[in-house]
Protein backbone atom coordinates (compact mmCIF):
# COMPACT_ATOMS: atom_id res chain seq x y z
CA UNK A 1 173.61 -30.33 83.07
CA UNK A 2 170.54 -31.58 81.86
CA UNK A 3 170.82 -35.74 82.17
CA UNK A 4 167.61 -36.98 80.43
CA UNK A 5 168.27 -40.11 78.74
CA UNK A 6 166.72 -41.94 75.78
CA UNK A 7 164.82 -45.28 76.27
CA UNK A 8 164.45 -48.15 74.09
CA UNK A 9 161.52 -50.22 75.86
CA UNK A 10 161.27 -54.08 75.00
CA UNK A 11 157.71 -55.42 74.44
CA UNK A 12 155.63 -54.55 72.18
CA UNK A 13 155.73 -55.95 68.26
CA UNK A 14 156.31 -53.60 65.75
CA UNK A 15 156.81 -54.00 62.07
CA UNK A 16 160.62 -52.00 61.95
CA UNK A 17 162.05 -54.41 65.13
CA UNK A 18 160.47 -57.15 66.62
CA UNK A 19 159.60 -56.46 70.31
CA UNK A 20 160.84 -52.89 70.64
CA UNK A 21 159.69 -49.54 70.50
CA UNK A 22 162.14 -46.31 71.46
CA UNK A 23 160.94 -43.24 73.34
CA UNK A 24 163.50 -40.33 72.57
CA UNK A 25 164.89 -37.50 75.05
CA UNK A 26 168.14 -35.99 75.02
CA UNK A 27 171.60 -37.63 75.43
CA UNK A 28 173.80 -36.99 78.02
CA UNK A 29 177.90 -38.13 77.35
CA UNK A 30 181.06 -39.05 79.37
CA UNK A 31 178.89 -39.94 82.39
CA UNK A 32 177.57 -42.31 84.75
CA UNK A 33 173.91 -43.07 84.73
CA UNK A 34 171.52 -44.40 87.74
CA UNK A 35 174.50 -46.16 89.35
CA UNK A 36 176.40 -47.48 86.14
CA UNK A 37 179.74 -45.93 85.48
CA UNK A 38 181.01 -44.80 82.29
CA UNK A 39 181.88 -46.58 80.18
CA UNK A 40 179.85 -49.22 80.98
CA UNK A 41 176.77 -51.32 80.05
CA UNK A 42 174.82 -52.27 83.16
CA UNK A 43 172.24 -54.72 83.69
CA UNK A 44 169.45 -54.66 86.76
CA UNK A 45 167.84 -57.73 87.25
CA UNK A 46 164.95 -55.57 89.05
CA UNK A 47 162.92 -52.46 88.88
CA UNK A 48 163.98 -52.10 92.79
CA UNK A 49 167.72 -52.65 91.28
CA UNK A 50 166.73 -49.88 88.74
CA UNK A 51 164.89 -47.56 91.26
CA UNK A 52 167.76 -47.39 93.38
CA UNK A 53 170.45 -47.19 91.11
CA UNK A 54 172.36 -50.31 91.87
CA UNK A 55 173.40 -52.68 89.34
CA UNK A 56 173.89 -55.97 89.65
CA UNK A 57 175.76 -56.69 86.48
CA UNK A 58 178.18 -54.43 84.17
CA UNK A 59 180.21 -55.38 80.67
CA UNK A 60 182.70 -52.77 78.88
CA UNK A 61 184.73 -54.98 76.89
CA UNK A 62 183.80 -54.64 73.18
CA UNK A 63 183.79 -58.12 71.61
CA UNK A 64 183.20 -59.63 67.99
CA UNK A 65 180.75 -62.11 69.08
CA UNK A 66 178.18 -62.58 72.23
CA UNK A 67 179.00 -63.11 75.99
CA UNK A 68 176.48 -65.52 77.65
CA UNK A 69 175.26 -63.22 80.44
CA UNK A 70 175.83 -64.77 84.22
CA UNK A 71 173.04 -64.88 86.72
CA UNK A 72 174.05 -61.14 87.75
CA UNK A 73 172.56 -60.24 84.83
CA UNK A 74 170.77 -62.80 82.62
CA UNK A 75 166.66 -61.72 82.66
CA UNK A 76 167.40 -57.85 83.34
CA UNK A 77 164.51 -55.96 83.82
CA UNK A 78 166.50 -53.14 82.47
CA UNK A 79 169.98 -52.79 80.31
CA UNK A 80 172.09 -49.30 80.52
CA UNK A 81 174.59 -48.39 77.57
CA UNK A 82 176.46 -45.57 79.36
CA UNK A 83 178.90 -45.54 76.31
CA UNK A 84 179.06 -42.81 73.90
CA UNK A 85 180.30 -43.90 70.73
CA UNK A 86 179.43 -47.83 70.92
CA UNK A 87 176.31 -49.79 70.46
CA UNK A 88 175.62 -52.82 72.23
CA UNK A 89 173.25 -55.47 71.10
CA UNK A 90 171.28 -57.79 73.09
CA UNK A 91 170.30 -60.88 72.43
CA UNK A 92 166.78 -62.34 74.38
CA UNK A 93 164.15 -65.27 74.30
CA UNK A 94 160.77 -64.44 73.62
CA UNK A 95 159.64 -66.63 76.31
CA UNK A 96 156.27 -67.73 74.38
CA UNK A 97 157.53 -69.30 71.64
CA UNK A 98 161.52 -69.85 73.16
CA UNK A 99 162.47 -67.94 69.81
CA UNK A 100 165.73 -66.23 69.98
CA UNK A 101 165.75 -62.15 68.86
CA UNK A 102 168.07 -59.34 69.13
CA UNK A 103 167.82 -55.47 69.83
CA UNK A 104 170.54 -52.70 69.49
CA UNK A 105 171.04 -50.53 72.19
CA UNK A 106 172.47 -46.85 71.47
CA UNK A 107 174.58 -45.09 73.22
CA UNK A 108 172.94 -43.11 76.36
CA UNK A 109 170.03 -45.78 75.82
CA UNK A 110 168.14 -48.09 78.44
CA UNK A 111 166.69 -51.45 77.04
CA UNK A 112 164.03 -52.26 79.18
CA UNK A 113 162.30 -55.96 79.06
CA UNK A 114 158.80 -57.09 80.35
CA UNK A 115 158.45 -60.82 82.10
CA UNK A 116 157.62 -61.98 78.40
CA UNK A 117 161.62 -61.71 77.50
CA UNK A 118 164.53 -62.62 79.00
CA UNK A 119 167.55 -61.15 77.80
CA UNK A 120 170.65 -63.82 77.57
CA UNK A 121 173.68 -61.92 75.89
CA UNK A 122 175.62 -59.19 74.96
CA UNK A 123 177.60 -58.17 72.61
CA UNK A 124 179.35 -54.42 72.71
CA UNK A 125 180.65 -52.97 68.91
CA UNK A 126 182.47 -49.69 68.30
CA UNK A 127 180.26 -47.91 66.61
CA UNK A 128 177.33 -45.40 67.39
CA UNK A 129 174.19 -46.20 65.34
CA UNK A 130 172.57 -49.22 64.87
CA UNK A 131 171.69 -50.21 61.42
């Protein structure tokens, strides 16, 4: 089975989303991904975390506002949706100017976020594209 994922990296400004930028590969679905089990969105504080597939954080429960992230997973270098049909947005501080922005992450997607964000909460909604 080929298990290439997509990637939504957090960092540079562009004029469609603040802060993000998405490299696409194919989708895998109904799986586990780098250590975070389906159906699951996992958080790794480091690249080490990420590297050897060990999470430090997960959330699953889809909620109608945002969970404050704990210190398992608030700052994440990287953020795993291993979901297939739900989105989960993340909210983050651009640490520069404290202001507080948002990215959604597809299904099959990794968020990842440089030392200039820090990501702060989640929020998981059933539904597969982001607007």
């Amino acid at each position: 089975m080929n298990m290439t994922k997509r990637f939504a990296i957090v960092g540079a400004a562009t004029a469609a989303v603040a802060a993000s930028a998405l490299v696409m590969a194919p989708t895998a679905s109904a799986d586990s991904y780098n250590g975070c089990t389906y159906p699951r969105v996992c958080f790794y504080l480091t690249t080490s975390d990420w590297n050897s597939g060990s999470p430090n954080a997960a959330y699953q429960d889809v909620t109608t506002g945002y969970q404050n992230l704990g210190a398992n997973s608030r700052g994440a270098d990287r953020v795993h949706n291993t979901r297939n049909d739900d989105r989960a947005y993340l909210r983050y501080i651009r640490n520069s100017t404290g202001a507080t922005e948002y990215i959604c992450v597809l299904p099959n997607v990794t968020a990842v976020f440089t030392s200039a964000y820090t990501v702060t909460g989640i929020r998981i909604d059933t539904a597969a594209t982001c607007p």
